[in-house]
N, C-alpha and C. Protein backbone atom coordinates (compact mmCIF):
# COMPACT_ATOMS: atom_id res chain seq x y z
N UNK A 1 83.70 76.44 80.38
CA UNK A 1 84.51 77.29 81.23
C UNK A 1 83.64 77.84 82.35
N UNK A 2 83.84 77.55 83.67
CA UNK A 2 83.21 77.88 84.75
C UNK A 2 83.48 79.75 84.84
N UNK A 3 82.57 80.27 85.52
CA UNK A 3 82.44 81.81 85.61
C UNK A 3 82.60 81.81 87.05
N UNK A 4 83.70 82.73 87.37
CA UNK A 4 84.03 82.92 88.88
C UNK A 4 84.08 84.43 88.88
N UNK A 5 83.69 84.91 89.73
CA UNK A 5 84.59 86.20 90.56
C UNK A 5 85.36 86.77 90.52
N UNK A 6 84.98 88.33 89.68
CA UNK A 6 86.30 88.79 89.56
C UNK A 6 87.54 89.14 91.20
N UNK A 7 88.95 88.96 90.93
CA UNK A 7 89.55 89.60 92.25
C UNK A 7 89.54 90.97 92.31
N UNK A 8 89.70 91.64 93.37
CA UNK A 8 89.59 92.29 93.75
C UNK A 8 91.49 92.74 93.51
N UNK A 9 92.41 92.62 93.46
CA UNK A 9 94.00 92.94 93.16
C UNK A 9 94.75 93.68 92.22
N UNK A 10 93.29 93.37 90.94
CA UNK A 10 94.00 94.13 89.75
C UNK A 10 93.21 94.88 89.49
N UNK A 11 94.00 96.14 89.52
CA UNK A 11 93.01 97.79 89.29
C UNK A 11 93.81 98.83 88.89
N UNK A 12 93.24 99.55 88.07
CA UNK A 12 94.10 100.97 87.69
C UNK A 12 93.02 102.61 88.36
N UNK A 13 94.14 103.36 88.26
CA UNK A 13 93.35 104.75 88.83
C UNK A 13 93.91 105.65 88.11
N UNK A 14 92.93 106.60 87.32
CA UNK A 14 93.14 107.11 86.56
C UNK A 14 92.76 108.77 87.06
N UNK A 15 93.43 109.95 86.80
CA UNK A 15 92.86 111.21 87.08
C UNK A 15 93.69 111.54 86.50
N UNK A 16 93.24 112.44 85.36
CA UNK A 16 93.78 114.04 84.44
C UNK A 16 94.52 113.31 83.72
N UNK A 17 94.24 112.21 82.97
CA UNK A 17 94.95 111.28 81.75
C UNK A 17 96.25 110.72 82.44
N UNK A 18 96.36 111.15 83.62
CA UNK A 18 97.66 110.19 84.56
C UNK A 18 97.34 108.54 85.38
N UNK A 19 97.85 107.21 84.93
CA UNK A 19 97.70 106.35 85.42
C UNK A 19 98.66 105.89 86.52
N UNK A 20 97.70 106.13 87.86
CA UNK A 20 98.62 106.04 89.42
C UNK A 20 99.03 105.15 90.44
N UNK A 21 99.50 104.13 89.80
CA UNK A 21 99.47 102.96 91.01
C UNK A 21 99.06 103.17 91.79
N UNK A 22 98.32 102.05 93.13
CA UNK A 22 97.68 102.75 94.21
C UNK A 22 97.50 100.98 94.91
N UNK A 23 97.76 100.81 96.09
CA UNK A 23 97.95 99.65 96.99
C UNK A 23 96.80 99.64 97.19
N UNK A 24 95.35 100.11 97.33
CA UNK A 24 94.03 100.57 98.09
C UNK A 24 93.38 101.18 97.87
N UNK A 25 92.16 100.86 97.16
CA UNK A 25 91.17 101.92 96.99
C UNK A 25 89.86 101.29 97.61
N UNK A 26 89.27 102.17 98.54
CA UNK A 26 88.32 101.91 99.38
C UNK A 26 86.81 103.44 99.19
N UNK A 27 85.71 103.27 99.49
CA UNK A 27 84.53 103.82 99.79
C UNK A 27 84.09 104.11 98.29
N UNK A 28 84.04 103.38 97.59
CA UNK A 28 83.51 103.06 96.31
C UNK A 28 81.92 102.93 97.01
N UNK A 29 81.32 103.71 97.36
CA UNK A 29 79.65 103.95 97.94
C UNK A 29 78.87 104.79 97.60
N UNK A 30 77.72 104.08 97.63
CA UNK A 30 76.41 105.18 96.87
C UNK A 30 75.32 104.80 97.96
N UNK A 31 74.82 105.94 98.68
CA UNK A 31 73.45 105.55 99.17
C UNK A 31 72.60 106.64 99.04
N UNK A 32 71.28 105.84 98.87
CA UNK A 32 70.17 106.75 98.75
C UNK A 32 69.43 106.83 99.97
N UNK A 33 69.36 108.04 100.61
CA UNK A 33 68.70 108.16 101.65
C UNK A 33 66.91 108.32 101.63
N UNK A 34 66.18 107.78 102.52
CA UNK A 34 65.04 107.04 102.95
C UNK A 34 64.39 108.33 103.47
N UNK A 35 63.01 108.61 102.56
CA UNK A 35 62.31 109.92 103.37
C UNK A 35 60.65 108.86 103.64
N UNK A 36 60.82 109.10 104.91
CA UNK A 36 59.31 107.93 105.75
C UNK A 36 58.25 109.50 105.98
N UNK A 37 57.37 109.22 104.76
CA UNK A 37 55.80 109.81 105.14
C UNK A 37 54.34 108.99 105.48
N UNK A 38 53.81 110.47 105.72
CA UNK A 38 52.39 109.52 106.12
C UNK A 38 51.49 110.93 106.27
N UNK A 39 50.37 110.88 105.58
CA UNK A 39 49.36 112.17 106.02
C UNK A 39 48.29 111.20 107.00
N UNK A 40 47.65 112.21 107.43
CA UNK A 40 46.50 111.90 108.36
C UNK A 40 45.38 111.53 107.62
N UNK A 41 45.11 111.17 106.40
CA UNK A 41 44.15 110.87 106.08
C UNK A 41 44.40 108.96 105.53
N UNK A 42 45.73 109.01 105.73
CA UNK A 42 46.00 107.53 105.25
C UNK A 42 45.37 106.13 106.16
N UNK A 43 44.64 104.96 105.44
CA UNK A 43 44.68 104.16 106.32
C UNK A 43 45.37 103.36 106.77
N UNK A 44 46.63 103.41 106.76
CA UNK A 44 47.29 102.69 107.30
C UNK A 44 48.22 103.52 108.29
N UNK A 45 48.31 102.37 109.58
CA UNK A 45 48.86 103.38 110.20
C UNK A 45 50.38 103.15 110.22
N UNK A 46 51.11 103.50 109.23
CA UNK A 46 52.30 103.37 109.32
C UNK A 46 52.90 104.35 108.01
N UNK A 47 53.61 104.74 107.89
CA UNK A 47 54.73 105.61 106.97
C UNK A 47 54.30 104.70 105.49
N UNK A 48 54.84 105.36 104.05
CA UNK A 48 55.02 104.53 103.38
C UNK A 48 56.75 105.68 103.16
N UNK A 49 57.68 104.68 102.10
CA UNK A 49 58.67 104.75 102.58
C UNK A 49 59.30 105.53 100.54
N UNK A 50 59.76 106.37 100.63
CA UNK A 50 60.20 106.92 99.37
C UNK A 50 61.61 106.95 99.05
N UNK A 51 62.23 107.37 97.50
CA UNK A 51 63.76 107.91 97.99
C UNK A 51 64.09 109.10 98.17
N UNK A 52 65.31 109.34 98.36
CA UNK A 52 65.16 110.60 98.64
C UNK A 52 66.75 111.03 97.87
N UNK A 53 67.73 111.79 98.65
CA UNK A 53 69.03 112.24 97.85
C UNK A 53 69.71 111.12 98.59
N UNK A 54 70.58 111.36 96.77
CA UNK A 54 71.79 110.59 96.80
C UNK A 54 72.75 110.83 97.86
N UNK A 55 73.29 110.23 98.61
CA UNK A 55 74.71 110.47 99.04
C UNK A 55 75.93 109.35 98.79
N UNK A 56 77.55 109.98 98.77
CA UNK A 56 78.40 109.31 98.32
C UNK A 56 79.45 109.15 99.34
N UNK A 57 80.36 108.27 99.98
CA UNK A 57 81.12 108.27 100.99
C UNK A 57 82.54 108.96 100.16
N UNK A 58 83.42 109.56 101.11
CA UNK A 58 84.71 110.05 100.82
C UNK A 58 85.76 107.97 100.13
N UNK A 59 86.29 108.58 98.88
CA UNK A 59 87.08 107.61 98.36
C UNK A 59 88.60 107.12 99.13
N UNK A 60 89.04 106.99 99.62
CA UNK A 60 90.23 106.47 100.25
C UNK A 60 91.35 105.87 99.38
N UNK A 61 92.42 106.45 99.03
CA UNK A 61 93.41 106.13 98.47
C UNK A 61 94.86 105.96 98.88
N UNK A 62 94.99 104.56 98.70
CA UNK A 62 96.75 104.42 99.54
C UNK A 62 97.61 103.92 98.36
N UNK A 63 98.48 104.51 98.80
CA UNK A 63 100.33 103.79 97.59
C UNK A 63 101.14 104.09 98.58
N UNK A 64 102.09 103.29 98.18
CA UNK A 64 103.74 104.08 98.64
C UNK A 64 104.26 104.74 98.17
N UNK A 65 104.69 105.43 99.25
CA UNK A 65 105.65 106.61 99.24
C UNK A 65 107.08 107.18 98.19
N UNK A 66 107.00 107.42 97.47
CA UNK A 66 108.28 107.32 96.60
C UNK A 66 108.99 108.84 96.72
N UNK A 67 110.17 108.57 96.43
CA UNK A 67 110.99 109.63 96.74
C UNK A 67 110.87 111.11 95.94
N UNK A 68 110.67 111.69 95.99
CA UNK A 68 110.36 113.24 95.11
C UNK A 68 108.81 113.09 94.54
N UNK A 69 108.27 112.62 95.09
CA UNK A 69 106.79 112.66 94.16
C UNK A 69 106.27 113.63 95.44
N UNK A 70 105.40 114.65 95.06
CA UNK A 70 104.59 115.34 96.04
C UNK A 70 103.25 116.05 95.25
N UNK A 71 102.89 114.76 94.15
CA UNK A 71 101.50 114.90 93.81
C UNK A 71 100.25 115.17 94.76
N UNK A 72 100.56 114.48 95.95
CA UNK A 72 98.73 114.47 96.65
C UNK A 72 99.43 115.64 97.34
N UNK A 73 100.37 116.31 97.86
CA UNK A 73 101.03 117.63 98.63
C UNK A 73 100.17 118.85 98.00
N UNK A 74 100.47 118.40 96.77
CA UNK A 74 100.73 120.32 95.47
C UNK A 74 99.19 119.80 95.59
N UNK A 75 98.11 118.93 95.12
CA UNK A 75 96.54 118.45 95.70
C UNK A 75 96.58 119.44 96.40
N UNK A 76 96.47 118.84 97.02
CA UNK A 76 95.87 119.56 98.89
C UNK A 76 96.18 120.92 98.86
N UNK A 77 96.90 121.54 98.73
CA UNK A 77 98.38 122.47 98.56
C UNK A 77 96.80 123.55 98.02
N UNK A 78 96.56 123.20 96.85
CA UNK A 78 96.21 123.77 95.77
C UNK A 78 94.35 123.85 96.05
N UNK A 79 93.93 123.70 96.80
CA UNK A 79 93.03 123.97 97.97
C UNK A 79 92.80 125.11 99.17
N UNK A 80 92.62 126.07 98.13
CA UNK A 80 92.81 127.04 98.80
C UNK A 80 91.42 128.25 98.55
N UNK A 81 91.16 128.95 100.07
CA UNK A 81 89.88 129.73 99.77
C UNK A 81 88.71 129.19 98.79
N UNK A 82 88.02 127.92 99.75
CA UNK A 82 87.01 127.57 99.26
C UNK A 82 86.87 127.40 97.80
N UNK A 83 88.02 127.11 96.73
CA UNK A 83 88.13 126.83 95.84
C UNK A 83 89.05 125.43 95.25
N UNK A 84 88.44 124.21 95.66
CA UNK A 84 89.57 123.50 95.66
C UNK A 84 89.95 122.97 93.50
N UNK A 85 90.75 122.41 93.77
CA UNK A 85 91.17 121.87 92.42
C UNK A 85 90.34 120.67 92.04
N UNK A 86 89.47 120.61 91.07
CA UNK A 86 88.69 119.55 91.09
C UNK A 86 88.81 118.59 90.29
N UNK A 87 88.97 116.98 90.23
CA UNK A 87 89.63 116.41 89.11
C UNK A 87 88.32 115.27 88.66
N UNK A 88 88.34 114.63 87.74
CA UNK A 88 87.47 113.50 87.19
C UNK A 88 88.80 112.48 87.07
N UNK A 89 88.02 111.23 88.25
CA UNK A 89 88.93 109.94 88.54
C UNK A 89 88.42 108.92 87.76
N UNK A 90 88.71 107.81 87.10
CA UNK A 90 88.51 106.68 86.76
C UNK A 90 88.95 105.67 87.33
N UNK A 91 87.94 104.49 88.24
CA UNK A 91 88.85 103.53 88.97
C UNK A 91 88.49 102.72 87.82
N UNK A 92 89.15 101.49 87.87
CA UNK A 92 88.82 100.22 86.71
C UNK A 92 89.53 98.87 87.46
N UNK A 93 88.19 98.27 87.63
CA UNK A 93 88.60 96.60 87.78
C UNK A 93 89.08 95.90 86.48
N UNK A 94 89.85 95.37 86.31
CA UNK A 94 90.43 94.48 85.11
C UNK A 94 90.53 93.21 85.28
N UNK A 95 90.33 92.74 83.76
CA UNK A 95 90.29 91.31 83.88
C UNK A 95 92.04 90.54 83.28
N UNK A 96 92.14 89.55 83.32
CA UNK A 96 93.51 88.94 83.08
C UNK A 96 94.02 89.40 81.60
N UNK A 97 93.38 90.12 80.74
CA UNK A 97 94.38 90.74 79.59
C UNK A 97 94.18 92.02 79.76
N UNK A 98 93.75 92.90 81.28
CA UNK A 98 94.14 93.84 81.57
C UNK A 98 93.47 95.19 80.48
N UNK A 99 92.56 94.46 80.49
CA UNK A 99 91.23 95.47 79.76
C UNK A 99 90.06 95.47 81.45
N UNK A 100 89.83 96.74 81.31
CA UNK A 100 88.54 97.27 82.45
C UNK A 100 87.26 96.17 82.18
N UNK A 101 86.65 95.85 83.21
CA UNK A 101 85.81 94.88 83.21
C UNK A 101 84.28 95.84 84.20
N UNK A 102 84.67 96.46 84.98
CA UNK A 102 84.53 97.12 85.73
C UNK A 102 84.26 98.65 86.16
N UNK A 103 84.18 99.62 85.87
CA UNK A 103 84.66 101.07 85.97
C UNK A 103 83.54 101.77 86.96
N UNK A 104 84.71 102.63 87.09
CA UNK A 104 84.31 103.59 88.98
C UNK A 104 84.37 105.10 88.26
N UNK A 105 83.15 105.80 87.48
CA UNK A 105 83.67 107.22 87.21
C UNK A 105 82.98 108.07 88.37
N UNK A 106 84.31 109.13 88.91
CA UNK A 106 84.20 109.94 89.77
C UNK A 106 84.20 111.11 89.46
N UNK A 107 83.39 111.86 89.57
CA UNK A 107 83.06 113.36 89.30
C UNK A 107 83.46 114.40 90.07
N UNK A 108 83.94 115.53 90.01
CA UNK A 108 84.33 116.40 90.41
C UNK A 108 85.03 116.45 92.03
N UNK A 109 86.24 115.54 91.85
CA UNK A 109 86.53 114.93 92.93
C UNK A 109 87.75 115.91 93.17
N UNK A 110 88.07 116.08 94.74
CA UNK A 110 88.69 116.98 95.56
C UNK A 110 89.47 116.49 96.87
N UNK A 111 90.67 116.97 96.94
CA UNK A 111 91.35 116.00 98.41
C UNK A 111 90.90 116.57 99.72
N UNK A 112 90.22 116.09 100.66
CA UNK A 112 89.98 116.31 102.05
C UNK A 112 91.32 116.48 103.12
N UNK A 113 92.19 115.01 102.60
CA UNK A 113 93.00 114.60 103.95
C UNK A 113 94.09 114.13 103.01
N UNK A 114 95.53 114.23 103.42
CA UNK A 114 96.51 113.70 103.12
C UNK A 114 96.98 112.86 104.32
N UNK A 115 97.43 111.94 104.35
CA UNK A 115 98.13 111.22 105.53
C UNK A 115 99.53 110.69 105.05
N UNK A 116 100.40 111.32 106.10
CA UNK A 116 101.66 110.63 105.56
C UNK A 116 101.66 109.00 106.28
N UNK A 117 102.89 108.36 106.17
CA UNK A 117 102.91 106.91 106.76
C UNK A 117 103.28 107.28 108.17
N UNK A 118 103.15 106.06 108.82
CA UNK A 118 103.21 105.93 110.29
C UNK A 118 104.88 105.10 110.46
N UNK A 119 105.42 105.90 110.86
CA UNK A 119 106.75 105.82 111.28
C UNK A 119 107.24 104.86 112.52
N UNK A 120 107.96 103.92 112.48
CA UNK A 120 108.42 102.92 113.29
C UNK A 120 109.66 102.27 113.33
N UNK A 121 110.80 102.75 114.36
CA UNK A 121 111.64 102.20 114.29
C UNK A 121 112.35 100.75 114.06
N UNK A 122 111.14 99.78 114.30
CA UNK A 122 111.40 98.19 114.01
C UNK A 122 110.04 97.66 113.52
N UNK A 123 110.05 98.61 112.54
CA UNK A 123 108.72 98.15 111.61
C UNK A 123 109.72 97.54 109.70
N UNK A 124 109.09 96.37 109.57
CA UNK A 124 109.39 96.35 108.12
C UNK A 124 108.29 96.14 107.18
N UNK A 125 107.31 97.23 107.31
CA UNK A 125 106.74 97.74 105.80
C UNK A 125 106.97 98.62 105.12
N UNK A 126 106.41 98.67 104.12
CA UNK A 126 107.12 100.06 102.88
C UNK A 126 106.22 101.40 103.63
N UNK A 127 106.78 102.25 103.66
CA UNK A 127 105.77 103.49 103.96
C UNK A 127 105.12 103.88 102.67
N UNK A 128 103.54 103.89 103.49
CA UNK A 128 102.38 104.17 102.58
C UNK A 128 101.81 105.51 103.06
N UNK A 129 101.35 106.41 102.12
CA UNK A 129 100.45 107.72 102.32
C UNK A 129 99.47 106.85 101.35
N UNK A 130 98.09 107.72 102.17
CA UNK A 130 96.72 108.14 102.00
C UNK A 130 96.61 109.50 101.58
N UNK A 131 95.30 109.39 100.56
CA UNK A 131 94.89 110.46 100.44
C UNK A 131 93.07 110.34 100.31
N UNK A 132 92.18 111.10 101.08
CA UNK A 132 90.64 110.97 101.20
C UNK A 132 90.27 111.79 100.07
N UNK A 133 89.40 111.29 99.59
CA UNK A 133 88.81 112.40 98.64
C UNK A 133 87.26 112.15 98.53
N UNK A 134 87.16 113.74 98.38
CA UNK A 134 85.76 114.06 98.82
C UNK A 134 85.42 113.74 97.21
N UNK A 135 83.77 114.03 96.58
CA UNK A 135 83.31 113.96 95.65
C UNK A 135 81.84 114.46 95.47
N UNK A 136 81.43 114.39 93.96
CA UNK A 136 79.75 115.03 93.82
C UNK A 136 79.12 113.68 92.64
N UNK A 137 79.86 112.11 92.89
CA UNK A 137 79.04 111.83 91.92
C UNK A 137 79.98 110.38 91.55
N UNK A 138 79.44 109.47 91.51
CA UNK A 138 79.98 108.29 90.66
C UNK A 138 79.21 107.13 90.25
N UNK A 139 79.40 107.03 88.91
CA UNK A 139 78.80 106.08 87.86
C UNK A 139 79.38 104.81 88.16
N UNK A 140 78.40 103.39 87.86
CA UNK A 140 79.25 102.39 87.67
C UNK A 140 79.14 101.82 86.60
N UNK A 141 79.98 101.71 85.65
CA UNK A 141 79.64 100.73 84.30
C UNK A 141 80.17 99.24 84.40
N UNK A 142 79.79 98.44 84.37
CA UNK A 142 79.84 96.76 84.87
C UNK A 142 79.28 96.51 83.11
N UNK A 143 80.80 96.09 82.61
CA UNK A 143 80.34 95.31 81.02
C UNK A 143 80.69 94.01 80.98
């Protein structure tokens, strides 16, 4: 049996034991930022190069729009005086019997931005909202 690549299509998102359909999940990122030293007594004349702090990009989340749901609203909503509502997300890549192959744990994660859909009189897609979310942290477990 040849070993290919998992797709990228089948995924679940998980926050506060609720599983959320979601068309898009994007900024799954980790970088470690680069601190360049050098004292004056070194012979070489160039930096040597260390790590330094972690940083994580804002997560990006899209679905469609469904009628009476105003989950990412009461989110945002609930963001108030420098105290936002903070949740632990689970993304999960899955494989074809729909067991996690994959997993995205997100730590103390918080909504930045809600976006509703972009409205068009002779448009035929489904209207989709976004929601950005900020964060302090994500693991990857690859089994």
């Amino acid at each position: 049996m040849a070993n290919y690549p998992l797709p990228v299509f089948h995924f679940q998102v998980e926050w506060g034991g609720t599983n959320i359909g979601f068309q898009e999940v994007s900024g799954l990122s980790i970088e470690t930022q680069v601190i360049e030293y050098r004292d004056g007594s070194m012979p070489q004349y160039s930096t040597i190069k260390m790590s330094g702090l972690q940083q994580y990009s804002n997560i990006t989340l899209k679905r469609g729009v469904m009628a009476a749901d105003n989950e990412f609203f009461a989110w945002i909503n609930a963001t108030a005086l420098n105290k936002p509502e903070r949740r632990d997300l689970t993304i999960s890549l899955l494989n074809e019997e729909h067991s996690p192959v994959m997993v995205w744990k997100v730590t103390q994660a918080w909504p930045t931005k809600v976006e509703g859909p972009s409205l068009n009189s002779t448009g035929n897609e489904v209207a989709v909202e976004t929601i950005e979310i900020a964060h302090e942290g994500v693991t990857i477990e690859n089994s």
